[in-house]
N, C-alpha and C. Protein backbone atom coordinates (compact mmCIF):
# COMPACT_ATOMS: atom_id res chain seq x y z
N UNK A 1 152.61 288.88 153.95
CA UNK A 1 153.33 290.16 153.98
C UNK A 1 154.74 289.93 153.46
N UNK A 2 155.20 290.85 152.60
CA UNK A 2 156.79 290.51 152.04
C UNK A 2 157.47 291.60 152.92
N UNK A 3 158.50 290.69 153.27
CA UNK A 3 159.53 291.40 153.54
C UNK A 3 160.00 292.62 153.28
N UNK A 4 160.39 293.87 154.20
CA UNK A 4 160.71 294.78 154.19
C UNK A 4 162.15 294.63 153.39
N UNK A 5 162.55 296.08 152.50
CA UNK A 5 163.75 296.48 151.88
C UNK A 5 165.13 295.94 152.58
N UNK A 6 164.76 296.37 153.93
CA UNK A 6 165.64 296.27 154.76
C UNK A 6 165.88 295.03 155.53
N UNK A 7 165.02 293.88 155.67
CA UNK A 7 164.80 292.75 156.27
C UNK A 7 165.60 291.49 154.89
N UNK A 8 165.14 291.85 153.91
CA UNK A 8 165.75 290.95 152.97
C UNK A 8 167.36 291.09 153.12
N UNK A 9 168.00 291.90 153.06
CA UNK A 9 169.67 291.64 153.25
C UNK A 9 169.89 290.88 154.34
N UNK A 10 168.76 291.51 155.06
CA UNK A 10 169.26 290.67 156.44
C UNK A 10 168.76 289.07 156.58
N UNK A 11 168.00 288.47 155.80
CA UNK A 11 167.89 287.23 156.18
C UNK A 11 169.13 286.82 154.96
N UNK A 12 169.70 287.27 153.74
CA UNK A 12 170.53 286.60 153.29
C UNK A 12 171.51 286.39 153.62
N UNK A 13 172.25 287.67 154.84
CA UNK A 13 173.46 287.31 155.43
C UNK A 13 173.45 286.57 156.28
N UNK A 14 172.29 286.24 157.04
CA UNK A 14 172.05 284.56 157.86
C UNK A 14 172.09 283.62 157.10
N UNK A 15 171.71 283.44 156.18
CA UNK A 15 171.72 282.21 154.91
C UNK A 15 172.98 281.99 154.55
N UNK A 16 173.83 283.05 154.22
CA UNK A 16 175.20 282.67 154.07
C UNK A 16 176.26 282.23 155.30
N UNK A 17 176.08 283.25 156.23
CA UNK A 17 176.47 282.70 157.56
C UNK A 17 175.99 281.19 157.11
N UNK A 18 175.39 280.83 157.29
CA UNK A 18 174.63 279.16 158.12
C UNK A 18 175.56 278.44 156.93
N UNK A 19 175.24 279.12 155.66
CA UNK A 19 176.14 278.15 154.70
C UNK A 19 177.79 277.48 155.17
N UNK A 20 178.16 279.17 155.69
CA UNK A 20 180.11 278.89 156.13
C UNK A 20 179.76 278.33 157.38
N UNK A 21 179.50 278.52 157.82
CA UNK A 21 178.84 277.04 159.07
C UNK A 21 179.16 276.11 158.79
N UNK A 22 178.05 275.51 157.81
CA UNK A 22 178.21 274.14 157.56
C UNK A 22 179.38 273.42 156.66
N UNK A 23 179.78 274.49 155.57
CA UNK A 23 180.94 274.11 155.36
C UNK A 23 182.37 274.09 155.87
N UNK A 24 181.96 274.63 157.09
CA UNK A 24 183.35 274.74 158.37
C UNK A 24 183.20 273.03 159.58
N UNK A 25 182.19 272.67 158.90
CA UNK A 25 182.24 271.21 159.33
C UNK A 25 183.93 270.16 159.91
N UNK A 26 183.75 269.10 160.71
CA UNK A 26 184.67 268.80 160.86
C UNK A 26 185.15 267.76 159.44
N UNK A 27 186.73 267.94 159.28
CA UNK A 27 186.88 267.06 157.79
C UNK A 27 186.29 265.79 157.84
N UNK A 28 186.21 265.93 156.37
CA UNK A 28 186.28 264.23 155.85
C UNK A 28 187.09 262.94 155.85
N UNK A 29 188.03 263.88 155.30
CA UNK A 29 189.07 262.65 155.20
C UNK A 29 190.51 263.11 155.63
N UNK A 30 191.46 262.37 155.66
CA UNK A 30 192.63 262.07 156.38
C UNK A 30 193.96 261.32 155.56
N UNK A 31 194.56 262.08 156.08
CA UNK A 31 196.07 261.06 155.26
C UNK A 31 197.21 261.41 156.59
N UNK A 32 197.89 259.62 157.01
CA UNK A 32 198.67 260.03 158.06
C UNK A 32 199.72 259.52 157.39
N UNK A 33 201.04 259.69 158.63
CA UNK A 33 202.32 259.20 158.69
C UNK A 33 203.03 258.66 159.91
N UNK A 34 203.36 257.44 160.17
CA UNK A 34 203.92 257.28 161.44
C UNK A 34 204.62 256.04 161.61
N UNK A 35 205.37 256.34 162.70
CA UNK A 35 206.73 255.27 162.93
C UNK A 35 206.70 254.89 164.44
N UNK A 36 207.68 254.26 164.64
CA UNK A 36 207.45 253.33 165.84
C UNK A 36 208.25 252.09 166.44
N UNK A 37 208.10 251.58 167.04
CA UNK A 37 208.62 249.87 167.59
C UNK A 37 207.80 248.68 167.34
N UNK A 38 208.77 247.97 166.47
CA UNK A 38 207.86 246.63 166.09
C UNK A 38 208.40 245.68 166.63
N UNK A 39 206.97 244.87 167.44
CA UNK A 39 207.61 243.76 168.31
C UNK A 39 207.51 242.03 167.70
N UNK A 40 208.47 241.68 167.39
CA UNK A 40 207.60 240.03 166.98
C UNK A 40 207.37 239.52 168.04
N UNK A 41 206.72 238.45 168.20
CA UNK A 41 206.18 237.35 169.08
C UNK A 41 206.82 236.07 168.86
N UNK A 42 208.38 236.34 169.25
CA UNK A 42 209.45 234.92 168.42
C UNK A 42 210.22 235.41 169.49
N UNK A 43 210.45 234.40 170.43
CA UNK A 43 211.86 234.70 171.21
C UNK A 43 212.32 233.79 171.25
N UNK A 44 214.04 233.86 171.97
CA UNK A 44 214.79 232.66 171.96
C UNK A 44 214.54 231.43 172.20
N UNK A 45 213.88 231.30 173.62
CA UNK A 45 212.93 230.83 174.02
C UNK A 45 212.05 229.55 173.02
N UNK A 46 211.44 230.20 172.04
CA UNK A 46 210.53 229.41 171.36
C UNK A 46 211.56 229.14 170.70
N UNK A 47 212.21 229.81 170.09
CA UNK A 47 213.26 228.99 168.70
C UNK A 47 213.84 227.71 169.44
N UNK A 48 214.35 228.24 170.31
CA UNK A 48 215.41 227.14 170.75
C UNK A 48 214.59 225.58 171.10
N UNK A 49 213.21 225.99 171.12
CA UNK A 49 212.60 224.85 171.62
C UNK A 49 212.14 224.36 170.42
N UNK A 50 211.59 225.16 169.25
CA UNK A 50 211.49 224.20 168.15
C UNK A 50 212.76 223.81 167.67
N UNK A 51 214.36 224.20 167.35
CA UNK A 51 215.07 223.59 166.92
C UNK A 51 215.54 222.91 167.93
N UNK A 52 215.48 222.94 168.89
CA UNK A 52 216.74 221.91 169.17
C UNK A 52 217.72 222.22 169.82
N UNK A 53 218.22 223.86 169.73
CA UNK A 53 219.14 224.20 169.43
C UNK A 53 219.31 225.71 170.43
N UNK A 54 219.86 226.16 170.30
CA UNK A 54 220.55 227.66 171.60
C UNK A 54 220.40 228.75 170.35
N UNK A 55 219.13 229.79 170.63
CA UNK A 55 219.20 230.38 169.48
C UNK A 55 219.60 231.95 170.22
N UNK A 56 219.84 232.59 169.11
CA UNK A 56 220.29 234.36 169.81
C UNK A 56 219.14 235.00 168.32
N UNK A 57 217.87 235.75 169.82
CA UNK A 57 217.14 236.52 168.56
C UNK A 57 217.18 237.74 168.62
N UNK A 58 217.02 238.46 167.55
CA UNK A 58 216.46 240.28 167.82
C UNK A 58 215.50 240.19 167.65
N UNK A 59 214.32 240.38 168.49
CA UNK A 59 212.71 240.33 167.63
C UNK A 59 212.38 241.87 167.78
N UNK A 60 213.28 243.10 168.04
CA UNK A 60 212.59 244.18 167.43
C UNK A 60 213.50 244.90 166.73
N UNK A 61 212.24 245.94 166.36
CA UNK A 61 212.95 246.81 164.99
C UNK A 61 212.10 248.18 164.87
N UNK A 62 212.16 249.09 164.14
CA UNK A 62 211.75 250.49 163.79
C UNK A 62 211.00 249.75 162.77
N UNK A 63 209.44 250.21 162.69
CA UNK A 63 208.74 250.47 161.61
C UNK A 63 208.02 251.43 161.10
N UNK A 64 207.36 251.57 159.96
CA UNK A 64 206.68 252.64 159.35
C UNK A 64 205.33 252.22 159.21
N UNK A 65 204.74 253.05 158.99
CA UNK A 65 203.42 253.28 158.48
C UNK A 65 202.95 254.36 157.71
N UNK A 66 201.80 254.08 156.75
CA UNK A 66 201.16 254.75 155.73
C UNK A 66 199.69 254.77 155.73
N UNK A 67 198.77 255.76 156.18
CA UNK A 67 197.68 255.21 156.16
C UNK A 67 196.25 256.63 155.71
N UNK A 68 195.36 256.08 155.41
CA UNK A 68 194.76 256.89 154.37
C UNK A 68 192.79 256.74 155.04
N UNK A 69 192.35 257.55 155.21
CA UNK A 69 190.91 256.97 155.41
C UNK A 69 189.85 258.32 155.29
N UNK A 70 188.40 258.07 156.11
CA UNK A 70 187.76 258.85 155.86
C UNK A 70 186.86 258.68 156.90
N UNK A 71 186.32 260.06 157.15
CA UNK A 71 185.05 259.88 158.39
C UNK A 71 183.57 259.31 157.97
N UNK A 72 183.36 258.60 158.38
CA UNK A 72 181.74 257.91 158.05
C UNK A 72 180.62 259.28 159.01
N UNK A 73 181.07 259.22 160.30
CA UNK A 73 180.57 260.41 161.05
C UNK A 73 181.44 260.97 161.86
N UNK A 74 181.20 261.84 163.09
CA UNK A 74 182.41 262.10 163.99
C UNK A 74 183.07 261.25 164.87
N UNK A 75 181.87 259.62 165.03
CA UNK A 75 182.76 258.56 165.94
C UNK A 75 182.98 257.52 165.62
N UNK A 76 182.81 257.67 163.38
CA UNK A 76 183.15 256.21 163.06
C UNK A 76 183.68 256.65 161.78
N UNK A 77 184.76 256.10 161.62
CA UNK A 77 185.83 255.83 160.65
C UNK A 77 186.33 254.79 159.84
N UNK A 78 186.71 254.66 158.28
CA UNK A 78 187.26 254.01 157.63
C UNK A 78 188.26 254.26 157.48
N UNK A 79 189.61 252.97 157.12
CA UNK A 79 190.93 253.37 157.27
C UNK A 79 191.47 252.28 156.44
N UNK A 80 192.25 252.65 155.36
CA UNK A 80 193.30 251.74 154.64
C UNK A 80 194.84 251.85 155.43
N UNK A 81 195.59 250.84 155.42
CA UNK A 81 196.91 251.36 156.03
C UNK A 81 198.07 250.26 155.46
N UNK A 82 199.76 251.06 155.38
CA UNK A 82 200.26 250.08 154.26
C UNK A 82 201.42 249.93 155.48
N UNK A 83 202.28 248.96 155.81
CA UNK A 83 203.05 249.04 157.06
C UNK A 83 204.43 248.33 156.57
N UNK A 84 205.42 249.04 156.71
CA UNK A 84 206.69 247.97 156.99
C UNK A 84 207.19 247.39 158.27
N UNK A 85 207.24 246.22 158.66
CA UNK A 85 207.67 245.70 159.57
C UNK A 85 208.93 245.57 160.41
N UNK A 86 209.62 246.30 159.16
CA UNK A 86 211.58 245.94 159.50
C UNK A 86 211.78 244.69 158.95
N UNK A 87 212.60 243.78 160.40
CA UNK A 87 212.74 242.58 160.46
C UNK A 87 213.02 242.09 161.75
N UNK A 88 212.84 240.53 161.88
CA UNK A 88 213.36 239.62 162.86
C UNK A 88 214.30 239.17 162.39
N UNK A 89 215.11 239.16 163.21
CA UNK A 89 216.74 238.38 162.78
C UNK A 89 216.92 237.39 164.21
N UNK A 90 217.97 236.37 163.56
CA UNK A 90 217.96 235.39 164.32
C UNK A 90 219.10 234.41 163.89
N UNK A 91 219.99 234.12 164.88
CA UNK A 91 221.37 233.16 164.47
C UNK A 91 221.07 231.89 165.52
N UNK A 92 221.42 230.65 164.95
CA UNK A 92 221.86 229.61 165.76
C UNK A 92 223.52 229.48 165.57
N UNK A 93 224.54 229.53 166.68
CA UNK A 93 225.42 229.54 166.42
C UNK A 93 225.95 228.16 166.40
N UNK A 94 225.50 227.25 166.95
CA UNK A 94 226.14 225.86 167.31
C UNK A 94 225.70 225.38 165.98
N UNK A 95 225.07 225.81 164.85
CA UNK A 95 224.83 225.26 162.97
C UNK A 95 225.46 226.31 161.72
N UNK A 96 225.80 227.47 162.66
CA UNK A 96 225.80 228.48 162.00
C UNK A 96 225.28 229.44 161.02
N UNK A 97 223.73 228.82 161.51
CA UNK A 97 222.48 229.60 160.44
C UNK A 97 222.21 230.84 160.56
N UNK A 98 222.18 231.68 160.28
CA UNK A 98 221.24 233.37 160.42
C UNK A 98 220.06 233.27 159.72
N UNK A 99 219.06 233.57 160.24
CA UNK A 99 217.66 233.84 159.60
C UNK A 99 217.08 235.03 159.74
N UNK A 100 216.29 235.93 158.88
CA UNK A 100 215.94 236.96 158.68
C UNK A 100 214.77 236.70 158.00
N UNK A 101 213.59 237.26 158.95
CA UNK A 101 212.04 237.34 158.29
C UNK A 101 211.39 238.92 158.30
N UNK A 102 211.38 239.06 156.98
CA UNK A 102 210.86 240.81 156.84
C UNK A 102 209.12 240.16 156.39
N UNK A 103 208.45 241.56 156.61
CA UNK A 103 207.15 241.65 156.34
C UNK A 103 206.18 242.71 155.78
N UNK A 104 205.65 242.85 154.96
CA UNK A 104 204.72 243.97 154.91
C UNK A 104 203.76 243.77 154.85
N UNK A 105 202.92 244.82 155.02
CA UNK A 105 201.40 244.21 155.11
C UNK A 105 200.53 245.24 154.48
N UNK A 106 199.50 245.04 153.81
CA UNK A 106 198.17 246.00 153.67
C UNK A 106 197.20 245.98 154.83
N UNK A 107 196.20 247.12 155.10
CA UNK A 107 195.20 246.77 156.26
C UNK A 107 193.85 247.17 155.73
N UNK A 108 193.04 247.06 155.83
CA UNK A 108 191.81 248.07 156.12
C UNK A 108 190.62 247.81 157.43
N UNK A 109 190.16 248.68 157.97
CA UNK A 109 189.71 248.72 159.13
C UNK A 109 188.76 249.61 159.72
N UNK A 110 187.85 249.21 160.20
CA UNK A 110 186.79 250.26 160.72
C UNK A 110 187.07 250.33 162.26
N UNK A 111 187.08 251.49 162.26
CA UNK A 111 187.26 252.26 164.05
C UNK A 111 186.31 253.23 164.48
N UNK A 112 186.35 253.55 165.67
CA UNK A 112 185.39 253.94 166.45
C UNK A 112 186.46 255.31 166.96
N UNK A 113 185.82 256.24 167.71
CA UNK A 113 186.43 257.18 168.14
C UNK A 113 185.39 257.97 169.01
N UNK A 114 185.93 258.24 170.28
CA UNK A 114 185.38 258.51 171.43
C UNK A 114 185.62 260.10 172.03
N UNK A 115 185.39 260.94 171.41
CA UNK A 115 185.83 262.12 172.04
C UNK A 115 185.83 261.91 173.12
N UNK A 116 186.71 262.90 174.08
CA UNK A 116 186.56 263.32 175.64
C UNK A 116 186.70 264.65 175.84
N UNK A 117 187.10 265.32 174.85
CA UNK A 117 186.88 267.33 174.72
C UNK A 117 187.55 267.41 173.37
N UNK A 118 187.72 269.10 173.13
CA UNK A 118 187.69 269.58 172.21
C UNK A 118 188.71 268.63 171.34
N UNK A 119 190.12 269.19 172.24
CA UNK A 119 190.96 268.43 171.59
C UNK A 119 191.52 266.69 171.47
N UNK A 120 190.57 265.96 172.50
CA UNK A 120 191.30 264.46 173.04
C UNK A 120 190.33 263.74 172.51
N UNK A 121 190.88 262.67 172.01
CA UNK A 121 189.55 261.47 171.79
C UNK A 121 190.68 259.93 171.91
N UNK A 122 189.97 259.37 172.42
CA UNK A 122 190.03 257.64 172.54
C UNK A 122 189.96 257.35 170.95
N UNK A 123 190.52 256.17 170.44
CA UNK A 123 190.08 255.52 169.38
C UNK A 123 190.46 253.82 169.13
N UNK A 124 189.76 253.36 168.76
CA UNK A 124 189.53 251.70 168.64
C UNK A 124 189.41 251.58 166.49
N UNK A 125 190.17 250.17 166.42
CA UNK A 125 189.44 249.88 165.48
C UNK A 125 190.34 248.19 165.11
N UNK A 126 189.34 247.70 164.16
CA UNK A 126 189.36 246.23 163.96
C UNK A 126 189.47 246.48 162.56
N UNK A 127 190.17 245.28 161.81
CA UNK A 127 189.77 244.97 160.27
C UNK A 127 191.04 243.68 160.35
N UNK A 128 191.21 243.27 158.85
CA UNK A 128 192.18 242.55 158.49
C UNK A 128 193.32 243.24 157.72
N UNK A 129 194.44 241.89 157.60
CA UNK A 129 195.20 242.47 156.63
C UNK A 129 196.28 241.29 156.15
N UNK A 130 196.69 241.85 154.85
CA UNK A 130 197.31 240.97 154.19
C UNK A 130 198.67 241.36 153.86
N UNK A 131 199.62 240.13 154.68
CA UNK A 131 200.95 240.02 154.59
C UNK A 131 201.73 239.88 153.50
N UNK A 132 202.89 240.07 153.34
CA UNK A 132 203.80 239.84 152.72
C UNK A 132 205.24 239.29 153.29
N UNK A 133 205.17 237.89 153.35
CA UNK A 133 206.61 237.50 154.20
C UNK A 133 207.78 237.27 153.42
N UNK A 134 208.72 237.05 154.04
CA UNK A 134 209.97 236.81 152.91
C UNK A 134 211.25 236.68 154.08
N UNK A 135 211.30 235.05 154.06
CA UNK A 135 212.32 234.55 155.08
C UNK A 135 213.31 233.75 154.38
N UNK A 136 214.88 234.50 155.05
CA UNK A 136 215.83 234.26 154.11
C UNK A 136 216.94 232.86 155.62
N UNK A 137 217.13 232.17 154.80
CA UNK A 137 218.15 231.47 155.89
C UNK A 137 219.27 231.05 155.12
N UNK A 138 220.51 231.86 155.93
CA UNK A 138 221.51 231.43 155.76
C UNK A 138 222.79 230.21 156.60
N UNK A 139 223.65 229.48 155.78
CA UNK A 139 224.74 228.36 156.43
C UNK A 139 225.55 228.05 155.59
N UNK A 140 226.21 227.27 156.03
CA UNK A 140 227.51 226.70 155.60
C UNK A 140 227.33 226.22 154.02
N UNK A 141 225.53 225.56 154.04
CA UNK A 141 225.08 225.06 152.78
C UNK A 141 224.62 225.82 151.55
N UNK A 142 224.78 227.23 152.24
CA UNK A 142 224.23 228.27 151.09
C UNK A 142 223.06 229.20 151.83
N UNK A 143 222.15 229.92 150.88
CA UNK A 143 221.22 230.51 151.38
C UNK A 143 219.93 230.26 150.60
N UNK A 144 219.31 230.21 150.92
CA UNK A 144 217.68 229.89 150.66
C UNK A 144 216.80 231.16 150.50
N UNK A 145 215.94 231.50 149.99
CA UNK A 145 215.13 232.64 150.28
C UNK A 145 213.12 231.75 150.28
N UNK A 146 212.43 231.81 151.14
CA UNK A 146 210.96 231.90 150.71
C UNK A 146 210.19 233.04 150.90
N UNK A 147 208.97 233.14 150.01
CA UNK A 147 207.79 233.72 149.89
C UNK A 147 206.89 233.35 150.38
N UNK A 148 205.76 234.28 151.34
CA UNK A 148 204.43 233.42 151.57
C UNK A 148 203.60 234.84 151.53
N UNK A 149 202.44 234.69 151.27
CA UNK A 149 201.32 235.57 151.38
C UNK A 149 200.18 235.35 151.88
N UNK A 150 199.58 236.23 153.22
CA UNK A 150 198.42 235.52 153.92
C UNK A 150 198.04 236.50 154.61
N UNK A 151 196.64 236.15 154.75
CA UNK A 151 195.72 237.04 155.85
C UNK A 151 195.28 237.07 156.99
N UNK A 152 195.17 237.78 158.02
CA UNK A 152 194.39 237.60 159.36
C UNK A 152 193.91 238.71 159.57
N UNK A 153 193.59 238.89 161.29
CA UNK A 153 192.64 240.02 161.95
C UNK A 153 193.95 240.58 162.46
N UNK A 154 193.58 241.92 162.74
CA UNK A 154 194.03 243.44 163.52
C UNK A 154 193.67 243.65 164.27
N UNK A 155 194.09 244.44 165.48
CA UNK A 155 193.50 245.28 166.05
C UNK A 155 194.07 246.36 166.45
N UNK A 156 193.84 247.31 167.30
CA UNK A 156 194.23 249.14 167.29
C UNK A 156 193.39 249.44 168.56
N UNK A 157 194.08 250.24 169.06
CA UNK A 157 193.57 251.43 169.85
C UNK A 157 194.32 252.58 170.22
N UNK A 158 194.30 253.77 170.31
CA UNK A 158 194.71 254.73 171.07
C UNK A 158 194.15 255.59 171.61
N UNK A 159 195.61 257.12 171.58
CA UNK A 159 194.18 258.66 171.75
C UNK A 159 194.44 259.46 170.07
N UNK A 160 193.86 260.49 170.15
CA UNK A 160 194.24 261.26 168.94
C UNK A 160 194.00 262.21 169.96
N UNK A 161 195.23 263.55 169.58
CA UNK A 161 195.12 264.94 169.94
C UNK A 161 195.65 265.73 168.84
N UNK A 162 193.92 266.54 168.63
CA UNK A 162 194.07 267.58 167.91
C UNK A 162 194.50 268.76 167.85
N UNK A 163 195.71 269.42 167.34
CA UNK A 163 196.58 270.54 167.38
C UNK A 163 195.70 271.67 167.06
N UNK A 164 194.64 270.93 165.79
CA UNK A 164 194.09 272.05 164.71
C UNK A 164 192.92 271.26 164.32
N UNK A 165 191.66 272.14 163.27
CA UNK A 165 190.56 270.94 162.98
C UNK A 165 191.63 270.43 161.71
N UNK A 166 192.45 270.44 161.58
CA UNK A 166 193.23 270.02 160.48
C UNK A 166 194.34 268.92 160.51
N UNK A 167 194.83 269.48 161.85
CA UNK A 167 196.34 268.67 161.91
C UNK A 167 196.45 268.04 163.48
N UNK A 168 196.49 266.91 163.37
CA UNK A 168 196.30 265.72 164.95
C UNK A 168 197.60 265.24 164.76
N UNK A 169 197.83 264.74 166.09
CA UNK A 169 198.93 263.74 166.76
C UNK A 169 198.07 262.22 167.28
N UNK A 170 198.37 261.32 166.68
CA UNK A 170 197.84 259.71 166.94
C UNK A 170 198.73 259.00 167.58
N UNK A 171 198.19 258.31 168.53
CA UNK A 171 199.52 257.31 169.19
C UNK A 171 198.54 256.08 169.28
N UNK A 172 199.25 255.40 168.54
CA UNK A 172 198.47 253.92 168.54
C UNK A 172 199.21 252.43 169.23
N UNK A 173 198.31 251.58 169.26
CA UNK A 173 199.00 250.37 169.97
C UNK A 173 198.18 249.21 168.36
N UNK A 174 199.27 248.81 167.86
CA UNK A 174 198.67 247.54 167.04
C UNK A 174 198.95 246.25 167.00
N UNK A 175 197.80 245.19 167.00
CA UNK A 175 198.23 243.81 166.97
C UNK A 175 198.04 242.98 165.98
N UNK A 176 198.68 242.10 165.22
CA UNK A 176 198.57 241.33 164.09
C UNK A 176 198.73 239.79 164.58
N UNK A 177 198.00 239.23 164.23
CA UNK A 177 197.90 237.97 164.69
C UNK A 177 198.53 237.13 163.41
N UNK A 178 199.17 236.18 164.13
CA UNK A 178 200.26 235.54 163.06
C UNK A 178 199.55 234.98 161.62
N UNK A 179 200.23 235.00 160.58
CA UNK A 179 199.39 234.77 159.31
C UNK A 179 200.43 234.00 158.24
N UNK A 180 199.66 232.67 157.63
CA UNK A 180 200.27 231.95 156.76
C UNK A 180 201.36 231.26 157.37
N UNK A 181 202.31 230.80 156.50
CA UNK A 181 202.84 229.70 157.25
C UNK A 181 204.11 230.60 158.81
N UNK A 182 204.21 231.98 158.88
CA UNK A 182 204.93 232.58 160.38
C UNK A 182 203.87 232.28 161.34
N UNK A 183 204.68 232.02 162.23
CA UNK A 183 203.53 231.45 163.74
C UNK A 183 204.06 232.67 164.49
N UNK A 184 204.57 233.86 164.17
CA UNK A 184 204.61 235.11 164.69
C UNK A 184 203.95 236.24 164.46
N UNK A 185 203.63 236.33 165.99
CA UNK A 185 202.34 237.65 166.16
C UNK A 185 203.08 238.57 165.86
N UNK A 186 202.75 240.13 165.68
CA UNK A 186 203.25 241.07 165.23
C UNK A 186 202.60 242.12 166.20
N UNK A 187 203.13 243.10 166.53
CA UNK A 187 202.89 244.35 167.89
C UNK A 187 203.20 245.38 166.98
N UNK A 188 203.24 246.38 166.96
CA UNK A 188 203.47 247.97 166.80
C UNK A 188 203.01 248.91 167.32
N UNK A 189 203.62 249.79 168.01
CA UNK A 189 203.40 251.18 168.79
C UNK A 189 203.85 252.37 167.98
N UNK A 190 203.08 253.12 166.98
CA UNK A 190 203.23 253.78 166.87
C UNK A 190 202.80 255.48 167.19
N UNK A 191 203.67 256.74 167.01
CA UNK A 191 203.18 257.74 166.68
C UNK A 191 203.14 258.49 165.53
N UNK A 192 202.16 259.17 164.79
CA UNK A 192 201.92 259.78 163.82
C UNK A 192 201.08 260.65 163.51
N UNK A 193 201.49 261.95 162.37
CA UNK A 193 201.43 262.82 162.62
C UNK A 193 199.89 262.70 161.00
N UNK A 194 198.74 263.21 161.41
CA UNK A 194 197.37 262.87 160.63
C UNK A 194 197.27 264.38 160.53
N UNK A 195 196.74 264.80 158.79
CA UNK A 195 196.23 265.64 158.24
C UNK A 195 194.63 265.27 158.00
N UNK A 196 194.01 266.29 158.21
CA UNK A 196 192.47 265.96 158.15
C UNK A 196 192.06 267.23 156.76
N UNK A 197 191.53 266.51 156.03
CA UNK A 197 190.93 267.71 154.74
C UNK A 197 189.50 267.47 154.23
């Protein structure tokens, strides 16, 4: 039996309905921004015990982040991320050295994400990433600059709260495990503000 005159409009405006449905899906992908407190894993403490010597450190600083990814499904995610570290600074005064170690890093990382309602979700994620160091020491003898470049593991967790299916608030906790010739771990707490499209 075919459809009545009147029955055909009506199953196409369900067909289209179902279409904006599905294209009202939650996004794909994501581009964030966020800043924070970066902690090294270098205190006076250790300096003073590898030199020798009475050291005065700052091991924190304001950092940034840049990071870019995409949904695999709604509780698993891919994520590139580009980070400035600031710096550690650090004087021995009894030689009169100052040292200054900046860092940047690339990441990429797969995470997990845990809703708990509409708007709250848990999130985890692991990957590596590759540093960029550059430690400058200065004295009486001049100043020195080195380069090193090296890789290790990450890790992450926070919540994400969603404002909009578009626009979230992320607060993360990150750890970098020391890489190449720095024997300093790296911390960051950041918050940032994620577009979803």
């Amino acid at each position: 039996m075919k459809p009545s005159l009147l029955l055909r409009p009506t199953l196409l405006a369900l067909m289209l309905a179902s279409a904006g449905q599905a294209g009202a899906e939650e996004p794909r992908f994501f581009l964030g921004i966020g800043a924070g407190n970066v902690n090294y894993g270098f205190d006076s403490e250790l300096c003073s015990t590898q030199l020798g010597a009475n050291c005065e450190i700052d091991n924190q600083d304001r950092g940034l982040k840049l990071f870019a990814g995409a949904y695999i499904t709604p509780t698993l995610m891919v994520e590139a991320s580009m980070y400035d570290f600031g710096a550690l600074q650090g004087t021995v005064p009894s030689m009169g050295v100052t040292v200054t170690e900046e860092q940047t890093a690339f990441a990429a990382a797969l995470g997990g994400i845990l809703p708990l309602s509409e708007h709250f979700a848990l999130t985890a994620k692991a990957g590596v990433f590759s540093t960029v160091l550059e430690s400058t020491a200065s004295g009486p003898g001049g100043t020195i600059t080195i380069s090193d470049d090296a890789r290790n593991l990450m890790l992450g967790g926070g919540v994400r709260l969603n404002a909009s299916a578009n626009v979230g608030l992320r607060v993360e906790y990150e750890f970098f495990n020391a890489a190449g010739d720095s024997e300093t771990d790296i911390s960051m707490a950041t918050a940032s503000v994620v577009v979803a499209f």
